[in-house]
C-alpha atoms as a PDB file:
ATOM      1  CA  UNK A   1      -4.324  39.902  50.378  1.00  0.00           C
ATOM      2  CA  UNK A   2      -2.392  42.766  52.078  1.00  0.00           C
ATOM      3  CA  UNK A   3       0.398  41.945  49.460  1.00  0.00           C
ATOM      4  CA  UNK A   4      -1.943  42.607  46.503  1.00  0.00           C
ATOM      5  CA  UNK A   5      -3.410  46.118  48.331  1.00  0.00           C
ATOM      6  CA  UNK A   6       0.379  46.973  48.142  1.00  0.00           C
ATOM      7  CA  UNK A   7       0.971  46.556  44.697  1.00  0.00           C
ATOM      8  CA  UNK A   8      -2.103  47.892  43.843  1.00  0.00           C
ATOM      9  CA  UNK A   9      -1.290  51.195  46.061  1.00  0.00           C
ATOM     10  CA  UNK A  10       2.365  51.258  43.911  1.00  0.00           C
ATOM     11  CA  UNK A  11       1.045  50.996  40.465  1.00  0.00           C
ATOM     12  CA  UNK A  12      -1.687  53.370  41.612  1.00  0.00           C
ATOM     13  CA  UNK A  13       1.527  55.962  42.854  1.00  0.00           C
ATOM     14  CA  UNK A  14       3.233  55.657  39.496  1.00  0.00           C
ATOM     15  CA  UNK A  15       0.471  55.925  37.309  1.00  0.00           C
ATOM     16  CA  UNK A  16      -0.342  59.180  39.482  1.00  0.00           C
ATOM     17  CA  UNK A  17       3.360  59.983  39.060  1.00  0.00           C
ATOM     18  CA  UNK A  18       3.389  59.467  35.408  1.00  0.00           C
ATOM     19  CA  UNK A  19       0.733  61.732  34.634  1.00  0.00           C
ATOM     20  CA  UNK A  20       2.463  64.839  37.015  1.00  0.00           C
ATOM     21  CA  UNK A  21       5.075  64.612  34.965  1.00  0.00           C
ATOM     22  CA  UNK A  22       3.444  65.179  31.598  1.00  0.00           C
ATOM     23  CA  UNK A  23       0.966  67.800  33.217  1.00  0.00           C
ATOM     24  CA  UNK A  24       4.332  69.713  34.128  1.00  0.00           C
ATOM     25  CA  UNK A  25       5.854  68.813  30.433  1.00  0.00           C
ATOM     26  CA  UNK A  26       2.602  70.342  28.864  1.00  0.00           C
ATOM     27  CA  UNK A  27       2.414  72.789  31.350  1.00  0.00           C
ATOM     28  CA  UNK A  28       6.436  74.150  30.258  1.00  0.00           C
ATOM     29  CA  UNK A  29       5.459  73.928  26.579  1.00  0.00           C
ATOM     30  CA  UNK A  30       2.398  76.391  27.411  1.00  0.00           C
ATOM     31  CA  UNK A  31       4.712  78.553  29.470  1.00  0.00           C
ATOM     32  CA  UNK A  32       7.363  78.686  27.076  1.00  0.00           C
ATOM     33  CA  UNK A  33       5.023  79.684  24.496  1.00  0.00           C
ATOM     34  CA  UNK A  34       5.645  77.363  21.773  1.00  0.00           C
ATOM     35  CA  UNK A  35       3.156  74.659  20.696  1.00  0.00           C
ATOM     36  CA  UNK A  36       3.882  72.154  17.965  1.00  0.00           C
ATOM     37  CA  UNK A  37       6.677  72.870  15.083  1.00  0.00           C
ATOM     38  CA  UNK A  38       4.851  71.254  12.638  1.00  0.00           C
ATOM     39  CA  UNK A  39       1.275  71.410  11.021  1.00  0.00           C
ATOM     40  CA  UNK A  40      -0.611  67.617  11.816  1.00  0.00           C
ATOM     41  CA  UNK A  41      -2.357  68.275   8.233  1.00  0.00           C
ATOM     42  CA  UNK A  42       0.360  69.217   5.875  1.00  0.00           C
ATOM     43  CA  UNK A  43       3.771  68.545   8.097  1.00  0.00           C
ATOM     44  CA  UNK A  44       4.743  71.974   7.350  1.00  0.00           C
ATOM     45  CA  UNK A  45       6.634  73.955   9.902  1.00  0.00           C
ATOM     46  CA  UNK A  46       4.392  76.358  12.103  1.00  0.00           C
ATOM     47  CA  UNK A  47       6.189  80.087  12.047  1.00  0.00           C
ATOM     48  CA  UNK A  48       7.055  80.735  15.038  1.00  0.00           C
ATOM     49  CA  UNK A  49       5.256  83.823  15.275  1.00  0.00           C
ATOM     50  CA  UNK A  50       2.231  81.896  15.640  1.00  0.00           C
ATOM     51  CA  UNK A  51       3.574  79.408  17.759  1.00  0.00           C
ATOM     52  CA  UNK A  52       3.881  82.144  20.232  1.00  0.00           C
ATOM     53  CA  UNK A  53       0.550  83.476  19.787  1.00  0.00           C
ATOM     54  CA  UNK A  54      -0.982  80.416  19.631  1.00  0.00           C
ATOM     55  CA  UNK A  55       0.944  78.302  22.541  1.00  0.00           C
ATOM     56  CA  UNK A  56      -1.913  75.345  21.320  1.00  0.00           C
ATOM     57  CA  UNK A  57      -1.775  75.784  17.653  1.00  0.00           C
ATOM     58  CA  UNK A  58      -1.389  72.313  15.936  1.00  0.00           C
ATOM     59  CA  UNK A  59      -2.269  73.333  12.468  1.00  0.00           C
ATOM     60  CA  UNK A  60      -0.873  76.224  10.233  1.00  0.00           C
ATOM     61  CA  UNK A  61      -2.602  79.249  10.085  1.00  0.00           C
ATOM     62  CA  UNK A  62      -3.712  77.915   6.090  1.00  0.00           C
ATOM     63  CA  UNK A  63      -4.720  74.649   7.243  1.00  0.00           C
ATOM     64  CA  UNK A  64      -6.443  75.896  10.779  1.00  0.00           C
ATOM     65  CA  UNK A  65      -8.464  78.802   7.774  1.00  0.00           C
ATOM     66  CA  UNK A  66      -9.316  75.602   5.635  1.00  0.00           C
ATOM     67  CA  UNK A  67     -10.511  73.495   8.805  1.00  0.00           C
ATOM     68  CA  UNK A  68     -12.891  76.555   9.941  1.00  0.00           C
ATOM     69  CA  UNK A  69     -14.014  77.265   6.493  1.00  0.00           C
ATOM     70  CA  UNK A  70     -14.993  74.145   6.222  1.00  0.00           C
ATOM     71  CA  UNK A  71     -16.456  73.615   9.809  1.00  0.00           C
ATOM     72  CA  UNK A  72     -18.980  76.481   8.954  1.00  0.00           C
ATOM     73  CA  UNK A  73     -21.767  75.531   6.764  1.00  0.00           C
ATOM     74  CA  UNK A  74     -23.093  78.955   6.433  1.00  0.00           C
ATOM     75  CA  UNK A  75     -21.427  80.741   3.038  1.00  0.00           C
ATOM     76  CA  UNK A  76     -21.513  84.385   2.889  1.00  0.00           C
ATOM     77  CA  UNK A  77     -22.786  85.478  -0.256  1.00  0.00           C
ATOM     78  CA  UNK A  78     -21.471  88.374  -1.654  1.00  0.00           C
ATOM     79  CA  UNK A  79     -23.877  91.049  -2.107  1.00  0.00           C
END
């Protein structure tokens, strides 16, 4: 039994391990101020420019537009 509690107190070290290390990696992406390099919708490269403005962005600035033109279901009517 106590052989099992040690095993179980390893795995439960590296999996604890493991996920410091890719809070730090996401953590030095963040810091450094550059998300993604390329768009998940179109596979386009992200400018830089907004890489640095938007340390998170995933999407190009057209595809992000598209996404939250789409998300809103109120149109403006032109009046």
């Amino acid at each position: 039994m106590e052989k099992c509690a040690d095993e179980l107190d390893m795995a439960q070290a590296h999996m604890e391990r493991e996920l410091q290390i890719r809070i730090a990696a996401i953590q030095r992406r963040a810091n450094d101020g550059l998300g993604r390099s390329c768009c998940v919708d179109c596979g386009e490269p992200i400018p830089e420019n907004r890489r640095r403005h938007v340390p998170n962005a995933v999407r190009c600035s057209v595809c992000q537009q598209k996404l939250e033109h789409h998300r809103d279901p109120v149109r403006r009517s032109a009046a």
